[in-house]
PDB file of N, CA and C in Angstrom:
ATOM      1  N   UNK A   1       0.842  -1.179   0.000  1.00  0.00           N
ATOM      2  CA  UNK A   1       0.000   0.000   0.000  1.00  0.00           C
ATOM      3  C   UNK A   1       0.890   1.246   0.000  1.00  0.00           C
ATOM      4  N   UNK A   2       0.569   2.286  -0.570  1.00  0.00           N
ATOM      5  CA  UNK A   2       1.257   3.603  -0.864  1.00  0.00           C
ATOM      6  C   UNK A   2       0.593   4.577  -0.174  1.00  0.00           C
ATOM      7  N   UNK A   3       1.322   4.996   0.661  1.00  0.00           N
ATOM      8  CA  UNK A   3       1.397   6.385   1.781  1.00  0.00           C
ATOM      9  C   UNK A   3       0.044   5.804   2.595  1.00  0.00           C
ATOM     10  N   UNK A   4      -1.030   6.875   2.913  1.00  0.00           N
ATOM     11  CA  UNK A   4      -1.539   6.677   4.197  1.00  0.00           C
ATOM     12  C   UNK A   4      -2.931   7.374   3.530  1.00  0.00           C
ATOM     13  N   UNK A   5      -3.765   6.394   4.446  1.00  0.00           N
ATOM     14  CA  UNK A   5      -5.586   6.864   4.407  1.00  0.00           C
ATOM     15  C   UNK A   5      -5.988   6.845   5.739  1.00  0.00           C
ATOM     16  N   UNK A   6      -6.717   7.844   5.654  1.00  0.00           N
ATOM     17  CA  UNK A   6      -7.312   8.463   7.316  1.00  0.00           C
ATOM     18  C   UNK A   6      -8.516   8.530   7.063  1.00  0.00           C
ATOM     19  N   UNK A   7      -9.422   7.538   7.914  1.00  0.00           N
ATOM     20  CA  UNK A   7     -10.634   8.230   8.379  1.00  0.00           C
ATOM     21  C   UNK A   7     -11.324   8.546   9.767  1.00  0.00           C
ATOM     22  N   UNK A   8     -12.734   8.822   9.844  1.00  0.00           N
ATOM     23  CA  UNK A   8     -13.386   9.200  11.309  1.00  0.00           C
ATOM     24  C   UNK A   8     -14.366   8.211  10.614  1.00  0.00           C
ATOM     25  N   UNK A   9     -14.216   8.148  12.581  1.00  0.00           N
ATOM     26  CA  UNK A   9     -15.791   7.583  13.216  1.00  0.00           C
ATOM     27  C   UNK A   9     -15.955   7.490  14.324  1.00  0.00           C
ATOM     28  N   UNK A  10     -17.269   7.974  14.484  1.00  0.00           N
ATOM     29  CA  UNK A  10     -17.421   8.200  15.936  1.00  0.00           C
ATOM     30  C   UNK A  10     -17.728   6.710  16.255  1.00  0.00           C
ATOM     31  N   UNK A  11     -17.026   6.736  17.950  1.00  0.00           N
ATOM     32  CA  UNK A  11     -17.448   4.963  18.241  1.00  0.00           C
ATOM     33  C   UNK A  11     -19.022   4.978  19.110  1.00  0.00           C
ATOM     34  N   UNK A  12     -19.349   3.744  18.565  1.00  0.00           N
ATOM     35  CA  UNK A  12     -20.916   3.168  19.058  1.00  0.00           C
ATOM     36  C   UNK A  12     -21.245   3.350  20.510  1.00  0.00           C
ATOM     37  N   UNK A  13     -19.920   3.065  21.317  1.00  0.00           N
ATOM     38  CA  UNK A  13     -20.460   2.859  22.525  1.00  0.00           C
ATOM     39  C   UNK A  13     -20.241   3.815  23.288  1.00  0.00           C
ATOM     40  N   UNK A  14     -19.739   5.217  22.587  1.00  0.00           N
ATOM     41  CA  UNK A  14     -19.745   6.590  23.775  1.00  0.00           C
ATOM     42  C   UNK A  14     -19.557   7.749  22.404  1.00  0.00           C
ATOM     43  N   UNK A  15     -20.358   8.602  22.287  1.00  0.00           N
ATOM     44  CA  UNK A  15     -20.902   9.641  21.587  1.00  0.00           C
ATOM     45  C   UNK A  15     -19.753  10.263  21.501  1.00  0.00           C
ATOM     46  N   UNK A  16     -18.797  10.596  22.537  1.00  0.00           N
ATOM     47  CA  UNK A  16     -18.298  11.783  22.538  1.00  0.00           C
ATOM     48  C   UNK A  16     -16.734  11.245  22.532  1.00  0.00           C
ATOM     49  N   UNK A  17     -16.676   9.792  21.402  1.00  0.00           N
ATOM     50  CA  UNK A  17     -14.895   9.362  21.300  1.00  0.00           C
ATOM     51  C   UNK A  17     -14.923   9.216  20.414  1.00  0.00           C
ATOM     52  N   UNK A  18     -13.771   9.811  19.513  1.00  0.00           N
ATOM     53  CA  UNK A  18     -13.986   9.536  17.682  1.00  0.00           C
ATOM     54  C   UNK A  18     -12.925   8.622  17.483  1.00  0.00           C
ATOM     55  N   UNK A  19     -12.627   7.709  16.777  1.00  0.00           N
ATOM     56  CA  UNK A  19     -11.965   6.717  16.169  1.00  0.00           C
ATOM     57  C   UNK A  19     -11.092   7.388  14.616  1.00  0.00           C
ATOM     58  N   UNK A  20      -9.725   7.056  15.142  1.00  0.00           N
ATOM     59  CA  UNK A  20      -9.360   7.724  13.527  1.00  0.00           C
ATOM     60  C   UNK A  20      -8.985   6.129  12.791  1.00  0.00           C
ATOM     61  N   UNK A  21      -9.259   5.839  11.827  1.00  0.00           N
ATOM     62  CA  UNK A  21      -8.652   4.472  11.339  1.00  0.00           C
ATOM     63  C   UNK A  21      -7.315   5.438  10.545  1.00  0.00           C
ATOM     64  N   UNK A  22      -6.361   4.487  10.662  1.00  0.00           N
ATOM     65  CA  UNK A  22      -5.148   4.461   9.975  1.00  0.00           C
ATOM     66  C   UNK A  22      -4.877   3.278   8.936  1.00  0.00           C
ATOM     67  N   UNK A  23      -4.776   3.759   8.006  1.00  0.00           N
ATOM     68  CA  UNK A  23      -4.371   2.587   7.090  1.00  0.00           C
ATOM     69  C   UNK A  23      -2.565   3.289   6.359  1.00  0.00           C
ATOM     70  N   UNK A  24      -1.664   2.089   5.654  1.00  0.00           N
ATOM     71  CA  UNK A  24      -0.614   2.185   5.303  1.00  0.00           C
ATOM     72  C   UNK A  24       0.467   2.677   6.046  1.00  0.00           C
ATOM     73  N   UNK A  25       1.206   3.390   5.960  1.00  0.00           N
ATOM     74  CA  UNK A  25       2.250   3.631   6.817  1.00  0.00           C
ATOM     75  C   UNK A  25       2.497   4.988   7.002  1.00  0.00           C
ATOM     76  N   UNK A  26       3.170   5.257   8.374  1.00  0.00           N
ATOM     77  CA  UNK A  26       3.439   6.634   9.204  1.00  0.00           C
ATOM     78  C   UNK A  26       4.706   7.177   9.346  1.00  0.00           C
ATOM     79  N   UNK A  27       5.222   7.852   8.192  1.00  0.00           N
ATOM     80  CA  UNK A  27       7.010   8.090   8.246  1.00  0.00           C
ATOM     81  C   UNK A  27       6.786  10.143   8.111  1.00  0.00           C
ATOM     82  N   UNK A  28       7.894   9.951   8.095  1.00  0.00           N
ATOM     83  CA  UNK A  28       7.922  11.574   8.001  1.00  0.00           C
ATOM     84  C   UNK A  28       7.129  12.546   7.298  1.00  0.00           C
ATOM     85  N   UNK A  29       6.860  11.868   5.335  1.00  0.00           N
ATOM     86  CA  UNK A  29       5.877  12.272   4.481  1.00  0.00           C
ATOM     87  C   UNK A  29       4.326  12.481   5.047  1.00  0.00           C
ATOM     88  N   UNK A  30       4.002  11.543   5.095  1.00  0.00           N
ATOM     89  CA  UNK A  30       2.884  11.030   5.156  1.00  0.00           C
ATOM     90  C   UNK A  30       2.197  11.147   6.855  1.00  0.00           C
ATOM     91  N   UNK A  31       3.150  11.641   7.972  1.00  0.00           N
ATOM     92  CA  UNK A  31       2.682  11.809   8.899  1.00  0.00           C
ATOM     93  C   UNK A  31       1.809  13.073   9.528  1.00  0.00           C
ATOM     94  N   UNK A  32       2.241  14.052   8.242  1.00  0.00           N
ATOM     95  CA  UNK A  32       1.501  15.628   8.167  1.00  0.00           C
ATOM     96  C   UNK A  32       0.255  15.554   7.986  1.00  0.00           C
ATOM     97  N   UNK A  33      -0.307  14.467   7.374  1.00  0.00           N
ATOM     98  CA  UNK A  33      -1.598  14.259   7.002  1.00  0.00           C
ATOM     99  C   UNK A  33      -2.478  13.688   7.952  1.00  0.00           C
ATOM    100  N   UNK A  34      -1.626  12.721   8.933  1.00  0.00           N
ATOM    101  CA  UNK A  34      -2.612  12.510  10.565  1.00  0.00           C
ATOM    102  C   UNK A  34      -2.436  13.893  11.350  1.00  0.00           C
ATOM    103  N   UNK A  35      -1.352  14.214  11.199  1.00  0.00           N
ATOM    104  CA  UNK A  35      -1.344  15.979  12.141  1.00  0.00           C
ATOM    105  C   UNK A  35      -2.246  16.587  12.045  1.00  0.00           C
ATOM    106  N   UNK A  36      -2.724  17.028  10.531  1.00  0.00           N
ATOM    107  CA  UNK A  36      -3.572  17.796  10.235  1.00  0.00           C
ATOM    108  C   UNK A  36      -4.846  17.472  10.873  1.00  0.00           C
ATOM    109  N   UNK A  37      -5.137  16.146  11.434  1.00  0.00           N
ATOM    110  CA  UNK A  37      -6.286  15.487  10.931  1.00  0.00           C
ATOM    111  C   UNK A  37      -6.457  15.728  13.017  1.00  0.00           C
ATOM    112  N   UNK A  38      -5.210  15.284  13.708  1.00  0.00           N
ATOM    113  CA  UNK A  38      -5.541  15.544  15.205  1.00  0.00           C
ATOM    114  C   UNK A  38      -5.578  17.077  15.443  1.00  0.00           C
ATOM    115  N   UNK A  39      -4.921  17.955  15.067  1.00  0.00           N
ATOM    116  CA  UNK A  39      -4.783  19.645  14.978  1.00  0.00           C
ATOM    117  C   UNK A  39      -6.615  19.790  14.692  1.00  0.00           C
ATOM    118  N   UNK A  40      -6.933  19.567  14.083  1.00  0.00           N
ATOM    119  CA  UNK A  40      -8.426  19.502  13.620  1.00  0.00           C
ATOM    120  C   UNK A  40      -9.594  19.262  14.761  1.00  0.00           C
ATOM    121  N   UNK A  41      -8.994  18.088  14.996  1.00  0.00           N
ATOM    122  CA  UNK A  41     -10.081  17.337  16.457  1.00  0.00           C
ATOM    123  C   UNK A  41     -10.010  18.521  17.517  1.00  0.00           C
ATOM    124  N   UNK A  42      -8.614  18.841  18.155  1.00  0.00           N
ATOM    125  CA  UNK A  42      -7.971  19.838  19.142  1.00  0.00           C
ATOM    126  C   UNK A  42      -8.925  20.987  19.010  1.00  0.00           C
ATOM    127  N   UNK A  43      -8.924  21.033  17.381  1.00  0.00           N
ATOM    128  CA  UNK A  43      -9.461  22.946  17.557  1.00  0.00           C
ATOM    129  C   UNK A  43     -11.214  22.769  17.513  1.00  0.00           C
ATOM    130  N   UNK A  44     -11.666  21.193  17.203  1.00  0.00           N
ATOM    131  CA  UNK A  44     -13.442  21.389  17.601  1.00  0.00           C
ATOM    132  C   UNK A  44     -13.284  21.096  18.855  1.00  0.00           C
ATOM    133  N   UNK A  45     -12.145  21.025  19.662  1.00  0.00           N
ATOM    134  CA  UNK A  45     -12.624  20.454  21.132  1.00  0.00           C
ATOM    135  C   UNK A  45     -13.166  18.991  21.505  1.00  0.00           C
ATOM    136  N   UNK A  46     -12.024  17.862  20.274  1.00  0.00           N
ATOM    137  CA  UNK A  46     -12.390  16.596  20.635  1.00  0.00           C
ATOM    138  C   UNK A  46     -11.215  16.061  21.317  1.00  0.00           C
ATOM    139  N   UNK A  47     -11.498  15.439  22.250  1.00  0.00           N
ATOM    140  CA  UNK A  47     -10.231  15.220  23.413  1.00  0.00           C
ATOM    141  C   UNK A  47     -10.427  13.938  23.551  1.00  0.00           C
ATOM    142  N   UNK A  48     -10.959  12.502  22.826  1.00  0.00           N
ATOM    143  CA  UNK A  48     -11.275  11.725  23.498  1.00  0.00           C
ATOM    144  C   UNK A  48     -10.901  10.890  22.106  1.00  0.00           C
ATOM    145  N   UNK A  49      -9.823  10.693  21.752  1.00  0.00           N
ATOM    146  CA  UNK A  49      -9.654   9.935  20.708  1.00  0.00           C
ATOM    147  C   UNK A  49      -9.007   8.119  20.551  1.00  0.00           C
ATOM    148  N   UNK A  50      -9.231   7.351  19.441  1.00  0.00           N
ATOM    149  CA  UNK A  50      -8.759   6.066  19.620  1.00  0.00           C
ATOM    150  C   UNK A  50      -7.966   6.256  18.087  1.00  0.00           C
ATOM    151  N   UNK A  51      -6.974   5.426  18.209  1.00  0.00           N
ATOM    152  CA  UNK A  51      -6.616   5.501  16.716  1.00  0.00           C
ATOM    153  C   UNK A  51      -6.410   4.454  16.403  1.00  0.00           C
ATOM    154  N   UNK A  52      -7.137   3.644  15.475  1.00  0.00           N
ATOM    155  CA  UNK A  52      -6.891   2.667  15.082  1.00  0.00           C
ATOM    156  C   UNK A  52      -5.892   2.305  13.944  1.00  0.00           C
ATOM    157  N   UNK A  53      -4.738   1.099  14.412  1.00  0.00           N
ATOM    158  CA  UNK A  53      -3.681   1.145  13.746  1.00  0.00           C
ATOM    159  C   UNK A  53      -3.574  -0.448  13.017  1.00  0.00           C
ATOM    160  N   UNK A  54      -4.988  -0.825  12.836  1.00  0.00           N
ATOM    161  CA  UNK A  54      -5.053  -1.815  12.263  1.00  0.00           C
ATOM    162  C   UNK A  54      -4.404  -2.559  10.598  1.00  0.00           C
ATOM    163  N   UNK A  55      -4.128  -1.470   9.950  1.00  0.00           N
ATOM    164  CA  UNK A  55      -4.196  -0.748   8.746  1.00  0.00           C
ATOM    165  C   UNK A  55      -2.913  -0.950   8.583  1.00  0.00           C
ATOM    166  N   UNK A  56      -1.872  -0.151   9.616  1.00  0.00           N
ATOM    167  CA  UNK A  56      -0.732   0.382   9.441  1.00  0.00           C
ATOM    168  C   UNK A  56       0.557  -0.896   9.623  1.00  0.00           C
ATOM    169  N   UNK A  57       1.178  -0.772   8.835  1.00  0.00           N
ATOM    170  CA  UNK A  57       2.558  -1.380   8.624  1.00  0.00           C
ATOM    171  C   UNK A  57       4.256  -1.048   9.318  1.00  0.00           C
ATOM    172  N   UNK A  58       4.060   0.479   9.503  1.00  0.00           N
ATOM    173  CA  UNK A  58       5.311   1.003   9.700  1.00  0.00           C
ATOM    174  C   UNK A  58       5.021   2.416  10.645  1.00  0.00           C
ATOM    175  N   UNK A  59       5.736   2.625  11.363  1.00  0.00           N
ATOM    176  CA  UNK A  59       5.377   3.727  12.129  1.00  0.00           C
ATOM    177  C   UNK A  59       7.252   4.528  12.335  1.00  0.00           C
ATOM    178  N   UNK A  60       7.515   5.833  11.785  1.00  0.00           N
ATOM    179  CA  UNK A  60       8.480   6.322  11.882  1.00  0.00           C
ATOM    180  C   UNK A  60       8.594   6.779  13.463  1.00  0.00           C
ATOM    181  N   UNK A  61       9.693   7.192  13.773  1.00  0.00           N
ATOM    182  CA  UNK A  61       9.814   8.428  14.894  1.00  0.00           C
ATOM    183  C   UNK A  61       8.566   9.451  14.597  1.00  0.00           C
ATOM    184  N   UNK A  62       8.674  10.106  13.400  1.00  0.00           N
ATOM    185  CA  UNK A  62       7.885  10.321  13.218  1.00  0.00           C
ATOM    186  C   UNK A  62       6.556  10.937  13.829  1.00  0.00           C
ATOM    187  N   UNK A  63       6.252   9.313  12.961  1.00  0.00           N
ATOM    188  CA  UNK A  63       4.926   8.858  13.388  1.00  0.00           C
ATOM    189  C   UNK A  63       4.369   9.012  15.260  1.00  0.00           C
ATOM    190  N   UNK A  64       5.366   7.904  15.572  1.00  0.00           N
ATOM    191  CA  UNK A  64       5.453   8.374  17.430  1.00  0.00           C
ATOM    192  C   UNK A  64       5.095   9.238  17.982  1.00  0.00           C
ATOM    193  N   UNK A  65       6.105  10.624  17.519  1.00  0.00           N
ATOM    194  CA  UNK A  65       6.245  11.416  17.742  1.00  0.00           C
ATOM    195  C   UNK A  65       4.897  12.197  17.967  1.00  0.00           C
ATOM    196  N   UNK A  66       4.211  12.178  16.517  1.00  0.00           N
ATOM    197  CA  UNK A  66       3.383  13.286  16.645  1.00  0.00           C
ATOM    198  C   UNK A  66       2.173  12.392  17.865  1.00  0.00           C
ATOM    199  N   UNK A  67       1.547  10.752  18.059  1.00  0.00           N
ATOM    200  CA  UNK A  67       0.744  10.731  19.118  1.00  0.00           C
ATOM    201  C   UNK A  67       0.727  11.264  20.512  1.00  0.00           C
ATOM    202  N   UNK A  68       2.673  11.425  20.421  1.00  0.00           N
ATOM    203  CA  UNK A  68       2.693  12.350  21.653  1.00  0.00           C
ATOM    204  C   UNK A  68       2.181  13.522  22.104  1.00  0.00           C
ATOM    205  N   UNK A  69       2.565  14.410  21.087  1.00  0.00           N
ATOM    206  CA  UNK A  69       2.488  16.212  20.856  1.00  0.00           C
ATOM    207  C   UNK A  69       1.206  16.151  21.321  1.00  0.00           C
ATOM    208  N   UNK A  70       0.036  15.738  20.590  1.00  0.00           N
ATOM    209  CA  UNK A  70      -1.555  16.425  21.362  1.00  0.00           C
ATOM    210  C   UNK A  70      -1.738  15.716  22.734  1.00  0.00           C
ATOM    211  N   UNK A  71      -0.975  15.135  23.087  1.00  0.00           N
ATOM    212  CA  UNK A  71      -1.439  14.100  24.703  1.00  0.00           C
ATOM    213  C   UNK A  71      -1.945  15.010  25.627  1.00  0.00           C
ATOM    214  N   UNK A  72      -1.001  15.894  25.569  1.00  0.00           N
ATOM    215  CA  UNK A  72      -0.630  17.049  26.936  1.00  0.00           C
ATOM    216  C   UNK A  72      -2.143  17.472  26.828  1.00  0.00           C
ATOM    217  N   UNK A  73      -2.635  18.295  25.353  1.00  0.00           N
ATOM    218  CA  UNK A  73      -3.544  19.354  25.433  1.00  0.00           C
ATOM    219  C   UNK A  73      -4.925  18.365  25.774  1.00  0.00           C
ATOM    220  N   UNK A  74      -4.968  16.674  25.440  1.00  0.00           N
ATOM    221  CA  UNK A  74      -6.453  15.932  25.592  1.00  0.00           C
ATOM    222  C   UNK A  74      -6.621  15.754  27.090  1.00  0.00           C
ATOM    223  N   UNK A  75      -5.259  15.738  27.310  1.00  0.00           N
ATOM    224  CA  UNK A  75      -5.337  14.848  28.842  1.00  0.00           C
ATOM    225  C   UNK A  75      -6.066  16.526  29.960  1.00  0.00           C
ATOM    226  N   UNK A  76      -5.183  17.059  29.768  1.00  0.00           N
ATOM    227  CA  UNK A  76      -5.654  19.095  30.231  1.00  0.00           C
ATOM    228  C   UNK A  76      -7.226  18.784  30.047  1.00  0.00           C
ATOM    229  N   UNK A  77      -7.515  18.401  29.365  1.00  0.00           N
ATOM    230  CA  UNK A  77      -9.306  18.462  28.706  1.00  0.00           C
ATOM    231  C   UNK A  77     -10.330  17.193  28.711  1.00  0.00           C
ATOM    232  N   UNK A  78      -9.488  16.432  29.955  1.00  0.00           N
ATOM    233  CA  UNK A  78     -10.294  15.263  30.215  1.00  0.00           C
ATOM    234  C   UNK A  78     -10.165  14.258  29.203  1.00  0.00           C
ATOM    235  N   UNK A  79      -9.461  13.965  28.164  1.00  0.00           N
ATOM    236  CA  UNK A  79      -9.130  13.078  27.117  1.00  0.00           C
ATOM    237  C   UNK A  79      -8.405  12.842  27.159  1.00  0.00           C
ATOM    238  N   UNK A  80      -8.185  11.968  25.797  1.00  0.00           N
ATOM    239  CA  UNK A  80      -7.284  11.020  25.881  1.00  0.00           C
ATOM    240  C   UNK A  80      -6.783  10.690  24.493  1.00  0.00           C
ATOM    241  N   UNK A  81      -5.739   9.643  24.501  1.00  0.00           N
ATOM    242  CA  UNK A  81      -5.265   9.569  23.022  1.00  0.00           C
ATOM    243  C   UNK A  81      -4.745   7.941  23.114  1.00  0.00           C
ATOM    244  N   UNK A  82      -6.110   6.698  22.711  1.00  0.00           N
ATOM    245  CA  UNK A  82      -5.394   5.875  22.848  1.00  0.00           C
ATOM    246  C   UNK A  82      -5.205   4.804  21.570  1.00  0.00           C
ATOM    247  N   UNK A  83      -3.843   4.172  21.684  1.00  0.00           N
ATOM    248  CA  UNK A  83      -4.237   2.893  20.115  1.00  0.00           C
ATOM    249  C   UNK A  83      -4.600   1.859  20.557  1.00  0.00           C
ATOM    250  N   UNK A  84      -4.942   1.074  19.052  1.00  0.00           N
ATOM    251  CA  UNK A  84      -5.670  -0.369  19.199  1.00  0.00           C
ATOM    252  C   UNK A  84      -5.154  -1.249  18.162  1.00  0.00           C
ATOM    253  N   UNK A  85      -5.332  -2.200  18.035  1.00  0.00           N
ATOM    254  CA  UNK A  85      -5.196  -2.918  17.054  1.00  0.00           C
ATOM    255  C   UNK A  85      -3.657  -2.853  16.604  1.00  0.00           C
ATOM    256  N   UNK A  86      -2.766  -3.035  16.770  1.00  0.00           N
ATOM    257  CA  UNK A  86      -1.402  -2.550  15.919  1.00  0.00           C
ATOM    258  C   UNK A  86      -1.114  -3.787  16.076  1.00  0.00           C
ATOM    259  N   UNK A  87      -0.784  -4.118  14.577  1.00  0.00           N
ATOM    260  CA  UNK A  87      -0.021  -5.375  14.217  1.00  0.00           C
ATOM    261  C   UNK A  87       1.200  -5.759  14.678  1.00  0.00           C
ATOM    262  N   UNK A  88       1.721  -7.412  15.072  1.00  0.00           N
ATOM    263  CA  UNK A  88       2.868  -7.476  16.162  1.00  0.00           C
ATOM    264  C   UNK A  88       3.893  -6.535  15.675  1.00  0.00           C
ATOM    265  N   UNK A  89       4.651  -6.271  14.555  1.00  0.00           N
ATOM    266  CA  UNK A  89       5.726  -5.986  14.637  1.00  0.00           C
ATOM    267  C   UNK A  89       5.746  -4.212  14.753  1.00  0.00           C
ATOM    268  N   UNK A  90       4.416  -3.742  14.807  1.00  0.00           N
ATOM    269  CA  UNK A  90       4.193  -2.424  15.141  1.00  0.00           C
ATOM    270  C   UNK A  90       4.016  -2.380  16.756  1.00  0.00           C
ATOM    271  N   UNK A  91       3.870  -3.033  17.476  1.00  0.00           N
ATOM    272  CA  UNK A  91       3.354  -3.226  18.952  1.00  0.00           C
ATOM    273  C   UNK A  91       4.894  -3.224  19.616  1.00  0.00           C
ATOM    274  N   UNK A  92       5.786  -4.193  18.703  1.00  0.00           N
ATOM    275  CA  UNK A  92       7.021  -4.310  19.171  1.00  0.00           C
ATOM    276  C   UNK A  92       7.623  -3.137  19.868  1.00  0.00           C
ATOM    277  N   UNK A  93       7.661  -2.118  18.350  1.00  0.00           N
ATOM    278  CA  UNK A  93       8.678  -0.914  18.396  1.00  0.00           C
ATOM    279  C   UNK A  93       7.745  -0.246  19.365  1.00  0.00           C
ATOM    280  N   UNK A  94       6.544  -0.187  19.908  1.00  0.00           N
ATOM    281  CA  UNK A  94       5.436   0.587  20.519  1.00  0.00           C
ATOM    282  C   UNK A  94       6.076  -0.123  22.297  1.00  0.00           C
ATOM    283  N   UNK A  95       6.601  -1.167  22.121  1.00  0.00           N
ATOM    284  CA  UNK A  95       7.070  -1.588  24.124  1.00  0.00           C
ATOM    285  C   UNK A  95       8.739  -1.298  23.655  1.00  0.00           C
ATOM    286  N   UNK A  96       9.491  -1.434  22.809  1.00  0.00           N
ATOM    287  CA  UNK A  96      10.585  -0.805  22.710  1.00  0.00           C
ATOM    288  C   UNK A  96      11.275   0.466  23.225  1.00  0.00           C
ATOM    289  N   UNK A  97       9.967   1.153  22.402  1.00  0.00           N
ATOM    290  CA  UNK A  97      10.839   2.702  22.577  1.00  0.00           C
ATOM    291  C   UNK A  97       9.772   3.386  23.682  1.00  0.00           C
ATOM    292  N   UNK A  98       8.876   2.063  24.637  1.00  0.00           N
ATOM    293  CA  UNK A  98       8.423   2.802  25.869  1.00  0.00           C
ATOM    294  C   UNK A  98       7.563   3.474  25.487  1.00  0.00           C
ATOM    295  N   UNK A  99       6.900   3.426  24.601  1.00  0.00           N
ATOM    296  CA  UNK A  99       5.616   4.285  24.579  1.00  0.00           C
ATOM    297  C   UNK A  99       4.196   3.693  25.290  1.00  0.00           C
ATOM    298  N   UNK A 100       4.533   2.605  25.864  1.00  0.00           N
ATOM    299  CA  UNK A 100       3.206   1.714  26.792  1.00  0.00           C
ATOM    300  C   UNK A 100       3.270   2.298  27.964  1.00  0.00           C
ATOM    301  N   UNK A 101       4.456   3.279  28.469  1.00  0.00           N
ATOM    302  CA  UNK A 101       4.185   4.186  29.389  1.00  0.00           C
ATOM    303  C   UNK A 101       3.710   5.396  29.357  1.00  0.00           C
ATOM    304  N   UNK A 102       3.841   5.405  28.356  1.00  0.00           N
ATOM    305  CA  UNK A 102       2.717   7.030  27.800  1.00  0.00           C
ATOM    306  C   UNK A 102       1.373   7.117  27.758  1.00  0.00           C
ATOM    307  N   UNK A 103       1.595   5.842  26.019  1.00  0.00           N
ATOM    308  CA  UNK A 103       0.379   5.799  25.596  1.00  0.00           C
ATOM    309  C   UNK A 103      -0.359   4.520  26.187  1.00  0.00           C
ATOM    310  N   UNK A 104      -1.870   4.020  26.483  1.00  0.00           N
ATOM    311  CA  UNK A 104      -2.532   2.885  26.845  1.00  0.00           C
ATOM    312  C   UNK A 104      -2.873   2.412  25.078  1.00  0.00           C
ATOM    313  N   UNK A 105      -2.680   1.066  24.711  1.00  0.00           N
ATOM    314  CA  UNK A 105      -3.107   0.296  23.972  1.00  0.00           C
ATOM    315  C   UNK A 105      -3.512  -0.551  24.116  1.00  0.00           C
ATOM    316  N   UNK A 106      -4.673  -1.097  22.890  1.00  0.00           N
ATOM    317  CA  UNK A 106      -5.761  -2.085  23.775  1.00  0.00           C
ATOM    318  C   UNK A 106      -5.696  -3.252  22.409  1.00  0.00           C
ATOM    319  N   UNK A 107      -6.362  -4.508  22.594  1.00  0.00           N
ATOM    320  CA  UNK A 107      -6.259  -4.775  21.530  1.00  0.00           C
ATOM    321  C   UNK A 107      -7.393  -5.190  20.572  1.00  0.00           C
ATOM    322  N   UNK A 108      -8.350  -4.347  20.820  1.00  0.00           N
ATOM    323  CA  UNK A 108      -9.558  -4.372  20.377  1.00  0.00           C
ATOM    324  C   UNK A 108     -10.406  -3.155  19.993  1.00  0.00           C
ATOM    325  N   UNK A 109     -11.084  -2.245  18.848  1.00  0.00           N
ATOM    326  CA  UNK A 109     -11.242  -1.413  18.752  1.00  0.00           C
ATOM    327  C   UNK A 109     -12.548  -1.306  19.918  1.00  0.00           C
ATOM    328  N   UNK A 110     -13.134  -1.960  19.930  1.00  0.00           N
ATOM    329  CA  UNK A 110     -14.166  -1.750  21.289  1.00  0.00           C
ATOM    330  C   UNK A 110     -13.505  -1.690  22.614  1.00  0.00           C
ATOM    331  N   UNK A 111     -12.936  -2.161  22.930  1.00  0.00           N
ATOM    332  CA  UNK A 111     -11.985  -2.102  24.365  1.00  0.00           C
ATOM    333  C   UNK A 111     -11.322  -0.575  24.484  1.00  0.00           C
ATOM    334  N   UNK A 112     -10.546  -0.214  23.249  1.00  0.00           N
ATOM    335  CA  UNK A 112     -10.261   1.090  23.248  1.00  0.00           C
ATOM    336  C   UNK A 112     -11.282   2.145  23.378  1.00  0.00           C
ATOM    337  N   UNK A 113     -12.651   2.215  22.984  1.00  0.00           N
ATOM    338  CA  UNK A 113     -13.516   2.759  22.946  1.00  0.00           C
ATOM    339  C   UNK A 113     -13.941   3.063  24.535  1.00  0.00           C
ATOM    340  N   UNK A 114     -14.135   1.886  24.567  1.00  0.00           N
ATOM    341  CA  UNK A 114     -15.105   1.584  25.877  1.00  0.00           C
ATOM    342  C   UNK A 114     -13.841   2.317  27.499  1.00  0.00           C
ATOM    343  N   UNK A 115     -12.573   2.491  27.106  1.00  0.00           N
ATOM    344  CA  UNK A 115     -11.865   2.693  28.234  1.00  0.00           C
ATOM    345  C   UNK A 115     -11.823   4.036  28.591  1.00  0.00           C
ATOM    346  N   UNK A 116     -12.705   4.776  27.373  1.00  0.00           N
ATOM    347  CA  UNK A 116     -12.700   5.955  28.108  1.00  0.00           C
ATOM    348  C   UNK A 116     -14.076   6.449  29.414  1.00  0.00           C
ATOM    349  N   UNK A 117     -14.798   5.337  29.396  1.00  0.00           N
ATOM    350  CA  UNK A 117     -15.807   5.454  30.245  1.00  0.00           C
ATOM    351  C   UNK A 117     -15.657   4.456  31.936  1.00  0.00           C
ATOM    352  N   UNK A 118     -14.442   4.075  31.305  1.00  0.00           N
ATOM    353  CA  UNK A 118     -13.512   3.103  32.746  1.00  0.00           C
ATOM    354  C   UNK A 118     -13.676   3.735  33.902  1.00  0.00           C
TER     355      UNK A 118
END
């Protein structure tokens, strides 16, 4: 698959958590285009996000990088920023470089959903 497709959806089981699906891969190019897409959520005041990384193959620094940057402003606003689904060898580099202390990942897009009402 070539570069990256983003969509929304709001999840079933709480009104107010949107789901971004990720498909293809997250490197330096192609990571401006999820930025745009969380910069977006931030400025309607959606703080309660899941991102589904079911899709995705490769995740740069990057990529990492930017789930970090909005954490600060969801968490300030009662939200959250969590993944799901990431295929093993994406999960790997995700307990590698310590981001399971940051970020919570679940491995089910309903489980992710549902944890913001935990």
């Amino acid at each position: 698959m070539e570069g990256i497709k983003i969509s929304l959806q709001k999840a079933e089981v709480a009104e107010d958590v949107l789901t971004i699906r990720v498909d293809g891969y997250i490197d330096t190019i192609t990571s401006s285009e999820l930025e745009k897409t969380l910069s977006s959520l931030l400025k309607q005041g959606r703080y309660k996000v899941v991102v589904d990384l079911g899709g995705v193959d490769y995740i740069s620094s990057a990529g990492w990088g930017l789930f970090i940057s909005g954490i600060k402003e969801m968490r300030e606003n009662g939200g959250d920023l969590k993944l799901t689904r990431m295929i093993p060898p994406v999960y790997e580099i995700y307990q590698l470089l310590e981001f399971d202390r940051i970020l919570e990942a679940y491995p089910t897009l309903e489980e992710a959903q549902r944890s913001f009402s935990a």
